[in-house]
PDB file of N, CA and C in Angstrom:
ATOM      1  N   UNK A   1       1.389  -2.307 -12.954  1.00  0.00           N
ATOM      2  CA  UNK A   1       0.672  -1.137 -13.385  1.00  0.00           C
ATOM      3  C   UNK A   1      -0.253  -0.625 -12.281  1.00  0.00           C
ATOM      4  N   UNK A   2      -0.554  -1.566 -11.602  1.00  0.00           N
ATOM      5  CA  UNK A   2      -2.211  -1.321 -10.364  1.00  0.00           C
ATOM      6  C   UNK A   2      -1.007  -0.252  -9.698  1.00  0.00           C
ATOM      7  N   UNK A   3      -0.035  -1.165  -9.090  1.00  0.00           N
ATOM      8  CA  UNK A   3       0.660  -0.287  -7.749  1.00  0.00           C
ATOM      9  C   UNK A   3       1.022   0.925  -8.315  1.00  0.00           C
ATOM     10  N   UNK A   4       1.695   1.303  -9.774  1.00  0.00           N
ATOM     11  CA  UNK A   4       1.859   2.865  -9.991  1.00  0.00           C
ATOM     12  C   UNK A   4       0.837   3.229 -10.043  1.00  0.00           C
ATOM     13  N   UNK A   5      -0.490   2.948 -10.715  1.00  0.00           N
ATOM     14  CA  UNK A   5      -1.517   4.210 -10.655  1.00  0.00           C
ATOM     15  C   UNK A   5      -1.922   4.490  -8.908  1.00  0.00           C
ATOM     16  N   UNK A   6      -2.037   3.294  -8.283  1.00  0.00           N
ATOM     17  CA  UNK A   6      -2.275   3.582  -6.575  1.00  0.00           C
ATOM     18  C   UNK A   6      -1.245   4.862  -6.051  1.00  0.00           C
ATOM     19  N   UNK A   7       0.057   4.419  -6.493  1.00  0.00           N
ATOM     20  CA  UNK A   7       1.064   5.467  -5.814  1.00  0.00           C
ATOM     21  C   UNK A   7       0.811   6.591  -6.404  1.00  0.00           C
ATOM     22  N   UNK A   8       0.447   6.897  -7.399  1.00  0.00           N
ATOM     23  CA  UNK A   8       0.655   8.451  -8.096  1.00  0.00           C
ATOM     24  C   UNK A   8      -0.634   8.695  -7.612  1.00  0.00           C
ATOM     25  N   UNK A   9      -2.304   8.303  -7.695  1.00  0.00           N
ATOM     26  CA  UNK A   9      -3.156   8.768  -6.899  1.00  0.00           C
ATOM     27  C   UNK A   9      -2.850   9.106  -5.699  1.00  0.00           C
ATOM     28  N   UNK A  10      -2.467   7.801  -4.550  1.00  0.00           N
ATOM     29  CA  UNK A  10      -2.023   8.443  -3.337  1.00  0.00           C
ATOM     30  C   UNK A  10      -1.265   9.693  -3.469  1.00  0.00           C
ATOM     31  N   UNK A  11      -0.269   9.889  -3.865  1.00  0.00           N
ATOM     32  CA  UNK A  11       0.973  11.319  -4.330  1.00  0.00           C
ATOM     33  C   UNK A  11      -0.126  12.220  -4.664  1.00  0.00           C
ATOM     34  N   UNK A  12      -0.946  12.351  -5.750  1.00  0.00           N
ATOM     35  CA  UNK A  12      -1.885  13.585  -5.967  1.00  0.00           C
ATOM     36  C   UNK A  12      -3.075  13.796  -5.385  1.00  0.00           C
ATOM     37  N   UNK A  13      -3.483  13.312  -4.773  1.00  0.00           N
ATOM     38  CA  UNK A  13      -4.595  13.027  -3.436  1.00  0.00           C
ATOM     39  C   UNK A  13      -3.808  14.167  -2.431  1.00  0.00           C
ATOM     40  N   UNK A  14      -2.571  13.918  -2.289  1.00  0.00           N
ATOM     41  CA  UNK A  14      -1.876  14.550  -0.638  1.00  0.00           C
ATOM     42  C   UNK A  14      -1.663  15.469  -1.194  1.00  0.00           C
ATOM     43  N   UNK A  15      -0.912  16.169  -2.523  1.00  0.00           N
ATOM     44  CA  UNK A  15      -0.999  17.187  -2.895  1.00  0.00           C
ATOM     45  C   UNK A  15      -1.860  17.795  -3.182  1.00  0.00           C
ATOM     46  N   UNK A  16      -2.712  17.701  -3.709  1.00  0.00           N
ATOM     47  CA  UNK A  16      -3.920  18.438  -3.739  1.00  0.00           C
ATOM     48  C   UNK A  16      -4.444  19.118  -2.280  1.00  0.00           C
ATOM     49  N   UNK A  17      -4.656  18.249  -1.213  1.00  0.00           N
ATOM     50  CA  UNK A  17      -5.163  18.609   0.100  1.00  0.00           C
ATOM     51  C   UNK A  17      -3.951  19.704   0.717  1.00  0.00           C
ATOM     52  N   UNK A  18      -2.753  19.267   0.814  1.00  0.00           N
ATOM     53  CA  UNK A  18      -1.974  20.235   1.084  1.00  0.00           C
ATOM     54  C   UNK A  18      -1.643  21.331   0.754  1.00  0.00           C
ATOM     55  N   UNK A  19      -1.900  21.365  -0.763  1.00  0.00           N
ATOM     56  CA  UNK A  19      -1.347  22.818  -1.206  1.00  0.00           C
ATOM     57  C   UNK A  19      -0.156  22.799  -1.913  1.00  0.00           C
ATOM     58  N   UNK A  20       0.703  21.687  -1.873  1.00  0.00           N
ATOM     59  CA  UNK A  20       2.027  21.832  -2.489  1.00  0.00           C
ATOM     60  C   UNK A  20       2.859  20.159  -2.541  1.00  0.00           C
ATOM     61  N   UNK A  21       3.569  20.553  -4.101  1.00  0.00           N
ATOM     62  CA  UNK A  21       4.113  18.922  -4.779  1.00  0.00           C
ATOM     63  C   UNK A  21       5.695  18.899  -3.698  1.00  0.00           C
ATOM     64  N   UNK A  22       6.347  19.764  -2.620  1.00  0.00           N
ATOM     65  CA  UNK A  22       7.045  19.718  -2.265  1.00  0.00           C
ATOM     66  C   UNK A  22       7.873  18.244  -1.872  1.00  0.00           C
ATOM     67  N   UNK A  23       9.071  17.516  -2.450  1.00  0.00           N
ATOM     68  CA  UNK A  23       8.949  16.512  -1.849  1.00  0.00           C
ATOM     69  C   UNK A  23       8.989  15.694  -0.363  1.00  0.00           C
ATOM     70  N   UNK A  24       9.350  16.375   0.358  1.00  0.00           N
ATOM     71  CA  UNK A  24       9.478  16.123   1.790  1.00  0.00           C
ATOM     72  C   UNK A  24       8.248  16.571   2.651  1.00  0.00           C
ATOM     73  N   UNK A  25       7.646  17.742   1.785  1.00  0.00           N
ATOM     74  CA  UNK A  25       5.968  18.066   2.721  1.00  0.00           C
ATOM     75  C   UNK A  25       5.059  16.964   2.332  1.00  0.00           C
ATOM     76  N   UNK A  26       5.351  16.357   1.227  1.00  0.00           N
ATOM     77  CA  UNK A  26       4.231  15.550   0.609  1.00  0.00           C
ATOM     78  C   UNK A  26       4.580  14.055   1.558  1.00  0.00           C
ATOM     79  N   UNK A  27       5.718  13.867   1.465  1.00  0.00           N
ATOM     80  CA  UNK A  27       6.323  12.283   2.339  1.00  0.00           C
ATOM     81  C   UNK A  27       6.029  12.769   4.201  1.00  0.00           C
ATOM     82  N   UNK A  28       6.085  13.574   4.242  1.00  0.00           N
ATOM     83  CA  UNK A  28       5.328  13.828   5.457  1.00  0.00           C
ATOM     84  C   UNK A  28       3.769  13.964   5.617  1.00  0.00           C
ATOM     85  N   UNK A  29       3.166  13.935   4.647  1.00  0.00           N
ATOM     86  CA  UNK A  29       1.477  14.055   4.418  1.00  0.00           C
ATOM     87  C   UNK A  29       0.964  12.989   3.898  1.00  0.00           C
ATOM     88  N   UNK A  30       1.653  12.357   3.309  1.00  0.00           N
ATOM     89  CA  UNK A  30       0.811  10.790   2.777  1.00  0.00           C
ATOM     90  C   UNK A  30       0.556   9.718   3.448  1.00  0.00           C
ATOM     91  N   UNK A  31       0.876   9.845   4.750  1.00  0.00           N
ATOM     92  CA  UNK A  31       0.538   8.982   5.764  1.00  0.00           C
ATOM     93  C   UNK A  31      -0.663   8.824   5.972  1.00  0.00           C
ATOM     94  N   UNK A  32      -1.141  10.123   5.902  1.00  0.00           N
ATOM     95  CA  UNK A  32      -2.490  10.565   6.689  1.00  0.00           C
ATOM     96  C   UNK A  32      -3.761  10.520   5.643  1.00  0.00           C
ATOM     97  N   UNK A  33      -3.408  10.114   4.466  1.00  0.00           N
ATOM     98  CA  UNK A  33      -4.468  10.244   3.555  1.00  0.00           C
ATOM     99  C   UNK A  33      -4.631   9.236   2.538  1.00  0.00           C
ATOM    100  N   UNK A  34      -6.131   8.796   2.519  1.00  0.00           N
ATOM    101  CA  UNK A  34      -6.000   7.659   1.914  1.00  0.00           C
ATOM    102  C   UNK A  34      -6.352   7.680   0.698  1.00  0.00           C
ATOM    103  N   UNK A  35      -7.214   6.441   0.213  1.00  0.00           N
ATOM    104  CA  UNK A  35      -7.619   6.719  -1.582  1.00  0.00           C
ATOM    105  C   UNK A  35      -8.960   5.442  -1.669  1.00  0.00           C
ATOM    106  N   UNK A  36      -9.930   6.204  -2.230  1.00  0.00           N
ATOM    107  CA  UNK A  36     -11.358   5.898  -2.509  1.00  0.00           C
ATOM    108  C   UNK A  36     -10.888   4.404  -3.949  1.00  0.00           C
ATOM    109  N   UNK A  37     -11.128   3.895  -3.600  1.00  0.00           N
ATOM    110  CA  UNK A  37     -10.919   3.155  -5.062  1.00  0.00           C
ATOM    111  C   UNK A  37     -11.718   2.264  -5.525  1.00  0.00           C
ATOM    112  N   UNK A  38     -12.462   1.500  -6.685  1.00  0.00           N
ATOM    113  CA  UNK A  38     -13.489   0.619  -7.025  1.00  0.00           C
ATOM    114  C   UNK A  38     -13.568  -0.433  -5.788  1.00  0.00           C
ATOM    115  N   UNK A  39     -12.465  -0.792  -5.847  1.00  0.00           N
ATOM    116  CA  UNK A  39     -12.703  -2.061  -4.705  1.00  0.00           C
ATOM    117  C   UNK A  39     -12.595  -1.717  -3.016  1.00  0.00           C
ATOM    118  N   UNK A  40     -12.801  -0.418  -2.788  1.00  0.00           N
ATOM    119  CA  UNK A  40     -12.616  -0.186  -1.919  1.00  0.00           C
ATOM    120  C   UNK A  40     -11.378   1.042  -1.026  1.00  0.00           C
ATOM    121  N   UNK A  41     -11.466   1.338   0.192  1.00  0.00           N
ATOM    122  CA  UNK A  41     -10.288   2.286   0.400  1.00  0.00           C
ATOM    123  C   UNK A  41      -9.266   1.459   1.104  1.00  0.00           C
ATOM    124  N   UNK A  42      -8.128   2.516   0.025  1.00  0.00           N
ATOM    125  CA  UNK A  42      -6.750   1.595   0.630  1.00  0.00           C
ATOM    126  C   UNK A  42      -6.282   2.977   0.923  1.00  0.00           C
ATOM    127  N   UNK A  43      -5.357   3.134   2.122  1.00  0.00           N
ATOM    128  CA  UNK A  43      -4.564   3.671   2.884  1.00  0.00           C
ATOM    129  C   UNK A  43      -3.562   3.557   2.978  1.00  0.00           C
ATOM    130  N   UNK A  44      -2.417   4.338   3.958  1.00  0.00           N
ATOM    131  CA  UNK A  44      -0.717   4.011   4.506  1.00  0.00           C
ATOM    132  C   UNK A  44      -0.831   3.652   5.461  1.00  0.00           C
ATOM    133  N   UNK A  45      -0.019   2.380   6.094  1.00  0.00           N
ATOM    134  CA  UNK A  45      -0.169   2.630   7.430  1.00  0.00           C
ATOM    135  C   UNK A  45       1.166   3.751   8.068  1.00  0.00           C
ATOM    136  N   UNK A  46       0.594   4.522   9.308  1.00  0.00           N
ATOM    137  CA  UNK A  46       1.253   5.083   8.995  1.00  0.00           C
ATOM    138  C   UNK A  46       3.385   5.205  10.114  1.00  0.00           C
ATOM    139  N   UNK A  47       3.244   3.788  10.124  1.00  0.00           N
ATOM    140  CA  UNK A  47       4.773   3.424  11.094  1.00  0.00           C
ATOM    141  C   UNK A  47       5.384   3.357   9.928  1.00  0.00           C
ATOM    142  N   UNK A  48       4.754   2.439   9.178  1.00  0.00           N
ATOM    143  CA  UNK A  48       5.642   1.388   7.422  1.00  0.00           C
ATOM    144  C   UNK A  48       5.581   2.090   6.456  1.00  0.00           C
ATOM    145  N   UNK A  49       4.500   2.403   6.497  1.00  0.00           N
ATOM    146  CA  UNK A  49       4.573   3.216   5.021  1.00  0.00           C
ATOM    147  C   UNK A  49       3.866   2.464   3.806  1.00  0.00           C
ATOM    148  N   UNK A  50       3.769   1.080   4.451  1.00  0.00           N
ATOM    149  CA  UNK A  50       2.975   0.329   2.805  1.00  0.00           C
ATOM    150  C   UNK A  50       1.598   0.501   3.436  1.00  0.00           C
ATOM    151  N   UNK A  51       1.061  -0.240   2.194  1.00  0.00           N
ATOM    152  CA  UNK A  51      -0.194  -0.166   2.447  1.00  0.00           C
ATOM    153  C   UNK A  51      -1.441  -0.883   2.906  1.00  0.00           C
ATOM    154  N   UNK A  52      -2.762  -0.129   3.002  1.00  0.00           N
ATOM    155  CA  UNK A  52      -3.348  -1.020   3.569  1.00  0.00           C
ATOM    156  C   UNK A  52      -4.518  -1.142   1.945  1.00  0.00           C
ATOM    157  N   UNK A  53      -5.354  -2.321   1.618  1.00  0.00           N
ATOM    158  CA  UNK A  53      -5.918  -2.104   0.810  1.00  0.00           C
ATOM    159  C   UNK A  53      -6.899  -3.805   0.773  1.00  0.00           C
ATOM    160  N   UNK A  54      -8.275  -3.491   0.178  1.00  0.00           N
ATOM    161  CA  UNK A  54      -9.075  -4.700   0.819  1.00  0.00           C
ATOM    162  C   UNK A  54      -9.023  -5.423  -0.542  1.00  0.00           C
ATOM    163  N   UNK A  55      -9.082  -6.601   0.355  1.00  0.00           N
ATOM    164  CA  UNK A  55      -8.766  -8.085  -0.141  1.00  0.00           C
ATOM    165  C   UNK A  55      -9.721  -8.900  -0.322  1.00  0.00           C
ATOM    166  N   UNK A  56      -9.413  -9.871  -1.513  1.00  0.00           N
ATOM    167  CA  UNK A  56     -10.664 -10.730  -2.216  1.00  0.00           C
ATOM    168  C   UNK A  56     -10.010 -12.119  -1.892  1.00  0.00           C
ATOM    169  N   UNK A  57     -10.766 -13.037  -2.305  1.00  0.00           N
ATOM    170  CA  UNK A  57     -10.291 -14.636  -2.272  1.00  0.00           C
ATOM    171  C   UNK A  57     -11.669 -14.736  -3.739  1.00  0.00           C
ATOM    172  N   UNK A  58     -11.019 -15.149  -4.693  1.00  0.00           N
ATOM    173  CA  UNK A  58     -11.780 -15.325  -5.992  1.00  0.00           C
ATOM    174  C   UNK A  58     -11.548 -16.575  -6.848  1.00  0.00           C
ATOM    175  N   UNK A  59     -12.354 -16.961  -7.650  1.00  0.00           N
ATOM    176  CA  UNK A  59     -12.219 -18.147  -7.930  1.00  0.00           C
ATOM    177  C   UNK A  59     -12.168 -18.178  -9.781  1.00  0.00           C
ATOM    178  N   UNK A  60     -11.356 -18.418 -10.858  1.00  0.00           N
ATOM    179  CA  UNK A  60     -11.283 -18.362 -11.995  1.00  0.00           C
ATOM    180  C   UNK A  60     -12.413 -19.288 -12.648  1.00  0.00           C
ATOM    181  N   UNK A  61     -13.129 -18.000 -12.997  1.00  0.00           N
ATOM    182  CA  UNK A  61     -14.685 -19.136 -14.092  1.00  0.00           C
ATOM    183  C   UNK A  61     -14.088 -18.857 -15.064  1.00  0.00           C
ATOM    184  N   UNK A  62     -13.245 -18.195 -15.812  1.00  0.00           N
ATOM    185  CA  UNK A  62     -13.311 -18.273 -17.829  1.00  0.00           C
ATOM    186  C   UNK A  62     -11.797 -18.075 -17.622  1.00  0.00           C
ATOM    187  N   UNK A  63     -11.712 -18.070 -18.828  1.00  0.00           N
ATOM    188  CA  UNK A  63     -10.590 -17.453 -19.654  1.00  0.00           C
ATOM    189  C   UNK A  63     -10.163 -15.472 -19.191  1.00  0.00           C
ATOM    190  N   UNK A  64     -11.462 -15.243 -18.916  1.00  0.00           N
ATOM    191  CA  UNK A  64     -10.808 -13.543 -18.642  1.00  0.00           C
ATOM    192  C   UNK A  64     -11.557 -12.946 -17.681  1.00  0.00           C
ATOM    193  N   UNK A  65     -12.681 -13.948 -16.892  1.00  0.00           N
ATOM    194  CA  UNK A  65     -13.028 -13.360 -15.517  1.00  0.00           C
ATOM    195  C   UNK A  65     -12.858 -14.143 -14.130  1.00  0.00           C
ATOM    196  N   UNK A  66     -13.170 -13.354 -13.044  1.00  0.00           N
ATOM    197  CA  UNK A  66     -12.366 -14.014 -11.697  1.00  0.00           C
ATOM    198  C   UNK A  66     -14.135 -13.757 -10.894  1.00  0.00           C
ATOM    199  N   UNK A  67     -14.622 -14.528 -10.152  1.00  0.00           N
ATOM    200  CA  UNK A  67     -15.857 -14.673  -9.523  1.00  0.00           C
ATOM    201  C   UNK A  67     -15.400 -14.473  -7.940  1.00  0.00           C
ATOM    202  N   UNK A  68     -15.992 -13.383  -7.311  1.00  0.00           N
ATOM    203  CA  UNK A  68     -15.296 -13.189  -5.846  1.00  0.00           C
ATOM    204  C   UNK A  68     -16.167 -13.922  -5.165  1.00  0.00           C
ATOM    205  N   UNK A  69     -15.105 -15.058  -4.306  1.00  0.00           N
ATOM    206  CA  UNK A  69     -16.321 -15.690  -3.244  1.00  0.00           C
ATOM    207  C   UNK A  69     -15.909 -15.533  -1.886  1.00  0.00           C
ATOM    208  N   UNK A  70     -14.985 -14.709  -1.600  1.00  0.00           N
ATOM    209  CA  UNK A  70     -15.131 -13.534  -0.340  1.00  0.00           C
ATOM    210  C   UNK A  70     -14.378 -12.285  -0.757  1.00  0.00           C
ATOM    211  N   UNK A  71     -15.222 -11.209   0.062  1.00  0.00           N
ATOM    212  CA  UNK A  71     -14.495  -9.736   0.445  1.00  0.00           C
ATOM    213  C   UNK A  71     -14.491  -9.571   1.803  1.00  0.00           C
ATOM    214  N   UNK A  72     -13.398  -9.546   2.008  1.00  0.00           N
ATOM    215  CA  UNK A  72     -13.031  -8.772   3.624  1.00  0.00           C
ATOM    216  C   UNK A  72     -13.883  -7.380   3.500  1.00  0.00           C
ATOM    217  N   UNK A  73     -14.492  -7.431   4.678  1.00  0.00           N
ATOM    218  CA  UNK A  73     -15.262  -6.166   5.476  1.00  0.00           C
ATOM    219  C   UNK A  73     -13.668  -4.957   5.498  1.00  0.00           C
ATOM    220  N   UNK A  74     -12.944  -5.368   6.080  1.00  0.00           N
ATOM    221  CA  UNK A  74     -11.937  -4.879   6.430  1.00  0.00           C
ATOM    222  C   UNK A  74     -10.615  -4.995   5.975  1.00  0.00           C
ATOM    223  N   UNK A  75      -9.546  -4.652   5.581  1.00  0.00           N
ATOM    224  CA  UNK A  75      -8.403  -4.226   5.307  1.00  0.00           C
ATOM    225  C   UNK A  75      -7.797  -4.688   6.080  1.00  0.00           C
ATOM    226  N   UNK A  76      -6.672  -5.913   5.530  1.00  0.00           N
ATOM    227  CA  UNK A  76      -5.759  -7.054   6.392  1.00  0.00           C
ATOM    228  C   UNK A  76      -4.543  -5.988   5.974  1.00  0.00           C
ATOM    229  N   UNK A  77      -3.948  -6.073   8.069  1.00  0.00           N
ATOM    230  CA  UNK A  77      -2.639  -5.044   7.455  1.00  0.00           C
ATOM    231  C   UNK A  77      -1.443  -5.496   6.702  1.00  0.00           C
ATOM    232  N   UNK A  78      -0.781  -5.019   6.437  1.00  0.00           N
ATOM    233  CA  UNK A  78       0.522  -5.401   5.312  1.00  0.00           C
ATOM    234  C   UNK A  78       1.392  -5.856   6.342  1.00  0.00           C
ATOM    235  N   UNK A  79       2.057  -6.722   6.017  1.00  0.00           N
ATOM    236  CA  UNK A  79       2.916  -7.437   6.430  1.00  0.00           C
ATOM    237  C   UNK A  79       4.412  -7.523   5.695  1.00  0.00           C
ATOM    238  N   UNK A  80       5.406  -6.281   6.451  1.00  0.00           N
ATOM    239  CA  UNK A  80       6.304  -5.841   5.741  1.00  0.00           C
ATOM    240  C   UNK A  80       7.498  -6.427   5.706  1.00  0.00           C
ATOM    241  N   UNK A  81       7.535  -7.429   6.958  1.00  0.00           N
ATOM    242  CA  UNK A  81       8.618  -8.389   7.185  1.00  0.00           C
ATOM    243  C   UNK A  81       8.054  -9.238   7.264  1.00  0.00           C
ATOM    244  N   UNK A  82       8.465 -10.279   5.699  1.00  0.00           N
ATOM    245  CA  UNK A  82       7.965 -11.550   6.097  1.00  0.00           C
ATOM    246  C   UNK A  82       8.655 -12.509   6.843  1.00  0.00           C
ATOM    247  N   UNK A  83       7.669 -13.772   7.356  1.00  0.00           N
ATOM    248  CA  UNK A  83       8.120 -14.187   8.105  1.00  0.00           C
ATOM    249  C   UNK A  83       9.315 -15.247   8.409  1.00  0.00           C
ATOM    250  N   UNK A  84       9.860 -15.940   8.970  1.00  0.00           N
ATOM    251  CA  UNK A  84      11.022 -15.996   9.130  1.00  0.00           C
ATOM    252  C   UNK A  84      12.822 -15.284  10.109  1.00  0.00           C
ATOM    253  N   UNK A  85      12.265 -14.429   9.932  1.00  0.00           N
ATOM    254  CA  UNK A  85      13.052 -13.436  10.604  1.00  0.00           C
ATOM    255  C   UNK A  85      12.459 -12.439  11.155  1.00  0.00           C
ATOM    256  N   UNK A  86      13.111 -11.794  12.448  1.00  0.00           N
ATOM    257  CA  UNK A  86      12.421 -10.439  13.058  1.00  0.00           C
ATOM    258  C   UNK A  86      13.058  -9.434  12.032  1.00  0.00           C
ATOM    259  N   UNK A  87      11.926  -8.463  12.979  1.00  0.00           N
ATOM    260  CA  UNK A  87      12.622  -6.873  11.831  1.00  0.00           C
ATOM    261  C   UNK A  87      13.495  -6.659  12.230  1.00  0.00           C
ATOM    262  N   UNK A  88      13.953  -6.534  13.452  1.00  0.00           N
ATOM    263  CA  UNK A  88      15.626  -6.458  13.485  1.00  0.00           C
ATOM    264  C   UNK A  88      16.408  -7.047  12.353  1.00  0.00           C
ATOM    265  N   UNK A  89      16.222  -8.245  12.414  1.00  0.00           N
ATOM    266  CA  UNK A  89      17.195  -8.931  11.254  1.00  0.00           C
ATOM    267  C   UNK A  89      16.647  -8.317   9.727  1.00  0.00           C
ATOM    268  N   UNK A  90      15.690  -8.160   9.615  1.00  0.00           N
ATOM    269  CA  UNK A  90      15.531  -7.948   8.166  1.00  0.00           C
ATOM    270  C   UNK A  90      15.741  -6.268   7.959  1.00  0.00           C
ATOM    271  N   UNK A  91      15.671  -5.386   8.756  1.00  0.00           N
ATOM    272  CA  UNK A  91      16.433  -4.255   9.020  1.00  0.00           C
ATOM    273  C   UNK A  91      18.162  -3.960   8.295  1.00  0.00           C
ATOM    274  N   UNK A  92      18.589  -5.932   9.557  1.00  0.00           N
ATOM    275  CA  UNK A  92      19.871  -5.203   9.155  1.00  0.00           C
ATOM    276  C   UNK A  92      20.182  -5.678   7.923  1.00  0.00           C
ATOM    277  N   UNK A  93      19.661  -6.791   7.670  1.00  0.00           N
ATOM    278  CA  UNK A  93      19.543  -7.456   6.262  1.00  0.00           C
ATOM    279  C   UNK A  93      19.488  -6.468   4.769  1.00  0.00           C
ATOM    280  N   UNK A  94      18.853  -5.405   5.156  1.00  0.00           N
ATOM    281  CA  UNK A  94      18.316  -4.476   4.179  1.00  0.00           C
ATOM    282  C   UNK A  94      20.087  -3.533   4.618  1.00  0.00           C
ATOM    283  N   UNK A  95      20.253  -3.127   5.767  1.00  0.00           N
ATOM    284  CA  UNK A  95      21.423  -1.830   5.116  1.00  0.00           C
ATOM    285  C   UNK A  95      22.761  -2.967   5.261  1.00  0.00           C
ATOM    286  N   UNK A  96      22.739  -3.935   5.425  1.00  0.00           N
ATOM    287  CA  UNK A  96      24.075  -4.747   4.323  1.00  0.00           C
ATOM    288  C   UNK A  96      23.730  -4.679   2.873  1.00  0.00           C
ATOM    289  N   UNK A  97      22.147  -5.208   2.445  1.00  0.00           N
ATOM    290  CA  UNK A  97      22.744  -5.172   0.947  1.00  0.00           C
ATOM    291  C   UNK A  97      22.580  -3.646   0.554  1.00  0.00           C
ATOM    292  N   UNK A  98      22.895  -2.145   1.227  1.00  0.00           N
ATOM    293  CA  UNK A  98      22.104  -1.216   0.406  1.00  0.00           C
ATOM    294  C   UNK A  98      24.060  -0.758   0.135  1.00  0.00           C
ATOM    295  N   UNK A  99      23.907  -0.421  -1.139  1.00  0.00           N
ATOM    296  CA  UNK A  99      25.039   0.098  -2.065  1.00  0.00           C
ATOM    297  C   UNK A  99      25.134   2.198  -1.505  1.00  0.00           C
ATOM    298  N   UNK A 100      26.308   1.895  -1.133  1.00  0.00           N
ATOM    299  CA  UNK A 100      26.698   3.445  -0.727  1.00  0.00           C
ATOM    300  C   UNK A 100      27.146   4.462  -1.936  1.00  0.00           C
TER     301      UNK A 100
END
């Protein structure tokens, strides 16, 4: 649920600034614009396309709350190929399994 409301903010954030829901003006504009959010601003980066967004290390006190006992100052970048393989390989890895 977090990542759709992030994506559709990001999506109406860029439209709004631009002027238009076009889909290819907007995938060309969301790079560049980020999003204010409670915990902080998360962004695109903008080679990958995922995102950037700040990070907790928290510790479970109850049944339904989480106690943060660090916040990054800063926004650890996404890491889109994990590791194991270069992006080459996981590149080609991705257009073998993509269905034509």
């Amino acid at each position: 649920m977090l990542a759709s409301i992030i994506n559709f903010m990001l999506w109406r954030n860029t439209v709004e600034h631009i002027g238009t829901d076009h889909p290819k003006t907007v995938n060309a504009n969301i790079r560049v614009h980020g999003l204010r959010w409670p915990s902080g601003n998360i962004f695109v980066d903008s080679e990958t396309g995922n995102l950037y967004q700040p990070n907790f290390i928290a510790r479970h006190s109850t049944q339904t709350t989480l106690d943060i006992v660090q916040a990054f100052d800063l926004a650890i970048p996404p890491e889109p190929y994990p590791l194991g393989l270069s992006r080459t390989e996981w590149e080609h890895a991705k257009h073998e399994a993509s269905i034509d």
